[in-house]
N, C-alpha and C. Protein backbone atom coordinates (compact mmCIF):
# COMPACT_ATOMS: atom_id res chain seq x y z
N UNK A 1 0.85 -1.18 0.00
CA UNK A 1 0.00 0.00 0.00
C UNK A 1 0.90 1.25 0.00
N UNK A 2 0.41 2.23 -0.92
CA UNK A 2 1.72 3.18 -0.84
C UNK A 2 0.35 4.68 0.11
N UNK A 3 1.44 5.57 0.54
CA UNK A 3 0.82 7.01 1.49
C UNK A 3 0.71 8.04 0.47
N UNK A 4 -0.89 8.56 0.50
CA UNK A 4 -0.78 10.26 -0.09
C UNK A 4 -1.31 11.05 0.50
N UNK A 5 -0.61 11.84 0.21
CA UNK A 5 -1.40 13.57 1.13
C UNK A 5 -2.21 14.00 -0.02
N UNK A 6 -3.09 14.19 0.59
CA UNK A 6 -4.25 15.30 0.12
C UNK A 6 -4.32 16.79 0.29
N UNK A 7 -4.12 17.48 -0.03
CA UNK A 7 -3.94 18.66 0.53
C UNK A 7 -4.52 20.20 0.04
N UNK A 8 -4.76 21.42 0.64
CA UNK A 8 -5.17 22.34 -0.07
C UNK A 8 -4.34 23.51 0.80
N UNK A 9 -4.16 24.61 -0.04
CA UNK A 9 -3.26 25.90 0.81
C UNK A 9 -5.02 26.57 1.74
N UNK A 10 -4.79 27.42 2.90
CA UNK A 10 -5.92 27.48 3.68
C UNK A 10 -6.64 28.67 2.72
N UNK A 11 -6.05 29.43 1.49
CA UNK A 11 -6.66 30.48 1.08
C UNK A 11 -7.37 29.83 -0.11
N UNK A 12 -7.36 28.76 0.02
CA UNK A 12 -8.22 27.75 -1.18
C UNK A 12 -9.88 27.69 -0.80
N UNK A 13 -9.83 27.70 0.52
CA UNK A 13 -10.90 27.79 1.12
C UNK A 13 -11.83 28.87 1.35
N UNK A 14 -12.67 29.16 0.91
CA UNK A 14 -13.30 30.75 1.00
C UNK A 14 -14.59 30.53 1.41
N UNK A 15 -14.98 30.58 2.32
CA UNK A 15 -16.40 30.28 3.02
C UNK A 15 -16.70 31.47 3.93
N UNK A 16 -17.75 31.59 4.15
CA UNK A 16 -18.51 32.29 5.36
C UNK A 16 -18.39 32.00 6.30
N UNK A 17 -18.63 32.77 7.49
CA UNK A 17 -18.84 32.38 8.90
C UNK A 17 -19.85 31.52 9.19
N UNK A 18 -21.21 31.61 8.17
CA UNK A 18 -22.11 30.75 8.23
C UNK A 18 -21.77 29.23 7.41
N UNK A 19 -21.24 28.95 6.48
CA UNK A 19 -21.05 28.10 5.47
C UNK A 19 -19.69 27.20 6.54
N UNK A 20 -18.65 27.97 7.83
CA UNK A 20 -17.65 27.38 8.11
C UNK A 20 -18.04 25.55 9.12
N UNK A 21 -18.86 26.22 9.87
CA UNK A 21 -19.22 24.67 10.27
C UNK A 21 -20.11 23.67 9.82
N UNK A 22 -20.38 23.90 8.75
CA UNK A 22 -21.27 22.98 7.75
C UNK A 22 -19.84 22.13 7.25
N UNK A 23 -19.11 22.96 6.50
CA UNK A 23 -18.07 22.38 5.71
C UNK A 23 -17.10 21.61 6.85
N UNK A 24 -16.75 22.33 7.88
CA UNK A 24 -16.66 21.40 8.92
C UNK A 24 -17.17 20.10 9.51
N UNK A 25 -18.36 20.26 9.35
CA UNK A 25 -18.96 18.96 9.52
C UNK A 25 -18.98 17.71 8.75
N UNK A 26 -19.28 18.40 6.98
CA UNK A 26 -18.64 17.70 6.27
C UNK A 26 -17.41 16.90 6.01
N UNK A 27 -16.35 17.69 6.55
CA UNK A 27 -14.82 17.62 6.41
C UNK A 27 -14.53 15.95 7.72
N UNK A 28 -15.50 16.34 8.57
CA UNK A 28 -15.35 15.62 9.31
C UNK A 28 -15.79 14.55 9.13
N UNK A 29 -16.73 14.14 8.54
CA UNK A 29 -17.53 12.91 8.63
C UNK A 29 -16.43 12.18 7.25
N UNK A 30 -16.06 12.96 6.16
CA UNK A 30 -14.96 11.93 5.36
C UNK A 30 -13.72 11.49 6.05
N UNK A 31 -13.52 11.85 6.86
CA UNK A 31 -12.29 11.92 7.30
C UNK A 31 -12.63 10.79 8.33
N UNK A 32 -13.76 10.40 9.31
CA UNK A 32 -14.09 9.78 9.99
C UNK A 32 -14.52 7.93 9.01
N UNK A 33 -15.13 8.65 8.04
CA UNK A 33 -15.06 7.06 7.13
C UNK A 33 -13.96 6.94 6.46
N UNK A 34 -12.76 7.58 6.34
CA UNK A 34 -11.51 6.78 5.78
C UNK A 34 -10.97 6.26 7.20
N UNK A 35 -11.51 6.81 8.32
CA UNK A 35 -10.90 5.91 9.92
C UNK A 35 -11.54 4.38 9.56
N UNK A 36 -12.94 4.50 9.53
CA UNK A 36 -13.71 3.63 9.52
C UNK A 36 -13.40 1.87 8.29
N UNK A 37 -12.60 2.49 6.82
CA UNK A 37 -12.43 2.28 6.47
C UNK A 37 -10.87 1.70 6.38
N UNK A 38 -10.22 1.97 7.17
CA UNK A 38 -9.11 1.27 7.16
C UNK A 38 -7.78 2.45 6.57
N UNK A 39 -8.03 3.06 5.83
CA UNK A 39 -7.01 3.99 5.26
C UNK A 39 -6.50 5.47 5.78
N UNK A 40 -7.20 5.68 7.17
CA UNK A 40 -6.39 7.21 7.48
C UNK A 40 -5.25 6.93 8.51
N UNK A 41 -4.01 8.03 7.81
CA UNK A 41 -2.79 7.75 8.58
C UNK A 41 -3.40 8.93 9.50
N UNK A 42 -3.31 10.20 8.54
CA UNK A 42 -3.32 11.40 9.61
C UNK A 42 -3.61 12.70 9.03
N UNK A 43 -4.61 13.59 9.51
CA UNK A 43 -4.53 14.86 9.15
C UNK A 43 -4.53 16.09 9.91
N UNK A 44 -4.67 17.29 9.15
CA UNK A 44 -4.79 18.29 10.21
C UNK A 44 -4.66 19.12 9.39
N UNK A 45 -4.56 20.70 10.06
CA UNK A 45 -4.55 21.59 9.49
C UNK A 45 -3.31 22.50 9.99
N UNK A 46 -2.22 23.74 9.24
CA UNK A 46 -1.10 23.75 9.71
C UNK A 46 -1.47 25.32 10.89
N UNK A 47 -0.73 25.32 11.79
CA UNK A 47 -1.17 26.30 13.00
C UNK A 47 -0.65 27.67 12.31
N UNK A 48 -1.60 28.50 11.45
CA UNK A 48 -0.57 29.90 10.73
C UNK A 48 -0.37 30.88 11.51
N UNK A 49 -1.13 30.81 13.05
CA UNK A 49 -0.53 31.79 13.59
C UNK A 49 0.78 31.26 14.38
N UNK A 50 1.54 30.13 14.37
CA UNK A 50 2.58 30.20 15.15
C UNK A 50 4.02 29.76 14.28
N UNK A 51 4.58 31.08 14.00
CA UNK A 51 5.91 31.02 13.16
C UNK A 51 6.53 29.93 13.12
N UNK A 52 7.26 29.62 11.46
CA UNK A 52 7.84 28.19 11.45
C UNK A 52 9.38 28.85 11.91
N UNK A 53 10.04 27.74 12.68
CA UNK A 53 11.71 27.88 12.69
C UNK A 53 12.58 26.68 11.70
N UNK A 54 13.38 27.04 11.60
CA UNK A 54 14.76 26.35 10.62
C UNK A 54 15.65 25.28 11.58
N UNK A 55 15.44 24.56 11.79
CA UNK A 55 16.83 23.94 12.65
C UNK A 55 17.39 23.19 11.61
N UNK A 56 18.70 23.40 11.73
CA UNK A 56 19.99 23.64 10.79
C UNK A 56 20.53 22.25 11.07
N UNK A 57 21.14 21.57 10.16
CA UNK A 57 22.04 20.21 10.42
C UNK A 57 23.41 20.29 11.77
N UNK A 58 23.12 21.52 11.95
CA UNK A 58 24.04 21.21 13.24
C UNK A 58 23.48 22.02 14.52
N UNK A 59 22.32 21.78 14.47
CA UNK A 59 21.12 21.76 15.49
C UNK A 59 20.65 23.13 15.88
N UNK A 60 21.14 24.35 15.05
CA UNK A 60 20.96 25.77 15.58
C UNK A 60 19.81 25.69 14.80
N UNK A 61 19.01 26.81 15.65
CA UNK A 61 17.57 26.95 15.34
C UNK A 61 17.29 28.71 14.87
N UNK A 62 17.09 28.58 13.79
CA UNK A 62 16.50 30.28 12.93
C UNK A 62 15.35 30.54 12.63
N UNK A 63 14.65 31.58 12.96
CA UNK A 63 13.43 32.54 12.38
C UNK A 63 13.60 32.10 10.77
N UNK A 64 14.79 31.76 10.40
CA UNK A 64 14.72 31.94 8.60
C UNK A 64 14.23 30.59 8.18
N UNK A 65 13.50 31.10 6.81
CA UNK A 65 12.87 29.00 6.64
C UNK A 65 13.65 29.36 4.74
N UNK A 66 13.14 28.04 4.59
CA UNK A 66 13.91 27.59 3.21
C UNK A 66 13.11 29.32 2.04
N UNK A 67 13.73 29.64 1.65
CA UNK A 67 13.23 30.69 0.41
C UNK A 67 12.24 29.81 -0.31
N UNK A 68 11.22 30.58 -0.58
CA UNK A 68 9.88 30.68 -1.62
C UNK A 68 8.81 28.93 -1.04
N UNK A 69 9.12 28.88 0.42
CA UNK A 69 8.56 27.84 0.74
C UNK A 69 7.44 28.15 1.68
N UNK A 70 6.05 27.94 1.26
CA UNK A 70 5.02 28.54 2.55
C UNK A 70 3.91 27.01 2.17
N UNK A 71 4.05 26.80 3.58
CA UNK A 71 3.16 25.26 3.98
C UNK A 71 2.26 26.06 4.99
N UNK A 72 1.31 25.96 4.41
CA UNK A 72 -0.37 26.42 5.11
C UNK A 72 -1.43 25.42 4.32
N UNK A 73 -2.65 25.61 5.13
CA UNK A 73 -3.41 25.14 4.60
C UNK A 73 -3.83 23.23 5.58
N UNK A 74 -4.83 22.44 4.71
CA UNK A 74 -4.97 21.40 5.38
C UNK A 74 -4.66 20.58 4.57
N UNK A 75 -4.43 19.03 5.61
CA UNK A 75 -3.62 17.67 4.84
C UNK A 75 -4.22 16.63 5.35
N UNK A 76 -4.42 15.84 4.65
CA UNK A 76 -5.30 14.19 5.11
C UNK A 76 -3.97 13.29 4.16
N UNK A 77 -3.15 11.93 5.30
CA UNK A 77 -2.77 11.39 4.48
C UNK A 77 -3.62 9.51 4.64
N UNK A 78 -3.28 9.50 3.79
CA UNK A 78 -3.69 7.98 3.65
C UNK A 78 -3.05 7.06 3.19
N UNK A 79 -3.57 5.61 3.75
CA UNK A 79 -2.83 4.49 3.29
C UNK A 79 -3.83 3.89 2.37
N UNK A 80 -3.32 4.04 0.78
CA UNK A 80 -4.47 3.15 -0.67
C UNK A 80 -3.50 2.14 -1.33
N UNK A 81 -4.56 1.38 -1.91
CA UNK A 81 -4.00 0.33 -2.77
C UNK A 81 -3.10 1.25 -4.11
N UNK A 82 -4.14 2.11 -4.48
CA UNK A 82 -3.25 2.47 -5.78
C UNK A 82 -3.77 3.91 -5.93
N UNK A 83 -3.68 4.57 -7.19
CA UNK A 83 -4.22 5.72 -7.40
C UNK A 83 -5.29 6.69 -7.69
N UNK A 84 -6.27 5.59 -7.88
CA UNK A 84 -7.36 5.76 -8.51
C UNK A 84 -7.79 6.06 -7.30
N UNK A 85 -7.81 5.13 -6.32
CA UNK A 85 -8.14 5.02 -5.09
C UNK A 85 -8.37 6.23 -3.88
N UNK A 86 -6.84 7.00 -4.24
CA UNK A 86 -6.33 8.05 -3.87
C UNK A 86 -7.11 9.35 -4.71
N UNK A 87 -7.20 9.03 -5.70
CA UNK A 87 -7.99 10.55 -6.79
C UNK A 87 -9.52 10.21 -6.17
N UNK A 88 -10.21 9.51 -5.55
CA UNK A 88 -12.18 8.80 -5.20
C UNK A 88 -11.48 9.71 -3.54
N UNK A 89 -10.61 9.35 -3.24
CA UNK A 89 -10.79 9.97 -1.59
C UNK A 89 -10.66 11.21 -1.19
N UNK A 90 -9.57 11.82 -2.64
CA UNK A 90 -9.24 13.43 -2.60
C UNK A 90 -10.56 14.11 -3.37
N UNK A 91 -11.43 13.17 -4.23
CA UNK A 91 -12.38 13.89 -4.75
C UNK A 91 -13.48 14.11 -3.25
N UNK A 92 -13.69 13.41 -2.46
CA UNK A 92 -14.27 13.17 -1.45
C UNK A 92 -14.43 14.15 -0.42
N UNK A 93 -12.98 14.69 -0.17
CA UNK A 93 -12.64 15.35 0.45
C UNK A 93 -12.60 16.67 -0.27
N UNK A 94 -12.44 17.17 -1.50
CA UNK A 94 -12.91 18.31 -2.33
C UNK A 94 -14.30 18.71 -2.00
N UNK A 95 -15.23 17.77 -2.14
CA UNK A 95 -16.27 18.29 -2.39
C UNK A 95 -16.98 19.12 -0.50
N UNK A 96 -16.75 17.82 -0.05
CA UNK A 96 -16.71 17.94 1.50
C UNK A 96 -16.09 19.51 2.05
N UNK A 97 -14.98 19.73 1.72
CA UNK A 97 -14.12 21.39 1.81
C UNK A 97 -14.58 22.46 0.62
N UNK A 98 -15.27 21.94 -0.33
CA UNK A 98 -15.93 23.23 -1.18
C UNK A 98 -14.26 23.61 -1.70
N UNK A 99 -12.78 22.99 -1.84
CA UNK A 99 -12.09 23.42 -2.85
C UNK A 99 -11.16 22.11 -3.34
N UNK A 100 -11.13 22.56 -4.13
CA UNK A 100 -9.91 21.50 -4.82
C UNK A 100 -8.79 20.94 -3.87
N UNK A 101 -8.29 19.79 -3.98
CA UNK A 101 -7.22 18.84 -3.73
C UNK A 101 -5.89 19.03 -4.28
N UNK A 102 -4.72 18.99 -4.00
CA UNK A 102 -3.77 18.39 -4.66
C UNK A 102 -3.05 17.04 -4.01
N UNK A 103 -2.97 16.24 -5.03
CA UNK A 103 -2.42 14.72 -4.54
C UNK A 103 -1.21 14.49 -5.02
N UNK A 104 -0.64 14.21 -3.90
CA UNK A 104 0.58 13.46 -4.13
C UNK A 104 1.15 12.16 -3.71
N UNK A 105 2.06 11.50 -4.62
CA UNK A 105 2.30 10.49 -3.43
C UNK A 105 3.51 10.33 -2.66
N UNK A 106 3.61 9.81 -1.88
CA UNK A 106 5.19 9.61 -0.62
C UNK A 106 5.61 8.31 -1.73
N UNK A 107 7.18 8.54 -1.64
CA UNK A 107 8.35 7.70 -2.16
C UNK A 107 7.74 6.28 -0.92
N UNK A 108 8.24 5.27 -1.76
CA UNK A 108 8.13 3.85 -0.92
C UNK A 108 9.46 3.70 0.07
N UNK A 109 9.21 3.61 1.27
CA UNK A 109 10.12 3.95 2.26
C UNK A 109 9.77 2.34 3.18
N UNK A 110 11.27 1.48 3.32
CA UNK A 110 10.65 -0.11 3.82
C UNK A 110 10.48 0.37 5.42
N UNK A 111 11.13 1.17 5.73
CA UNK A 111 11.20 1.68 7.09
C UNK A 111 10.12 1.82 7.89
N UNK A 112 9.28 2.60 7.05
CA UNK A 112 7.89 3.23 7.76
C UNK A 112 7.06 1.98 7.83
């Protein structure tokens, strides 16, 4: 079984104050049948109010992050047989969040 993230940046999302816990609710209940179903590793959403830091290969830690790199937004990953599989769960989760997906998949790692 190989892992993909699902993912959207948080300005993908454009809803109302009224429309936010509907889509919430939605968001939740797919996310609760890929538990149900056997395939959720893990998701979440990234914390944008609390600054990312850099820790450096020789353990010093910087305010500075990699140039032209901004990770926001939310991620569902999963464990699927194949891809198709993966495009039915990110469509799932599109419709559920009212925006588009991007899918990717994780390199095969024997480790994990």
């Amino acid at each position: 079984m190989t892992k993909y993230l699902i993912s959207f940046p948080s300005e993908a999302m454009v809803l109302t104050p009224e429309e936010f816990p509907i889509v919430a609710a939605g968001a939740h209940a797919v996310i609760e049948e890929a538990k149900a179903a056997g395939v959720y590793v893990f998701g979440g959403g990234i914390e944008e109010g609390v600054a990312p830091v850099l820790v450096s290969a020789d353990g010093s830690v910087s305010t500075k992050t990699y140039p032209g790199i901004v990770i926001k937004g939310g991620f569902t990953i999963l464990e699927l047989p194949n891809r198709e599989a993966a495009q039915e769960w990110a469509r799932k989760i599109a419709v559920a969040c009212r925006c588009a997906q991007e899918l990717r998949e994780f390199m095969y790692d024997p480790a994990s």
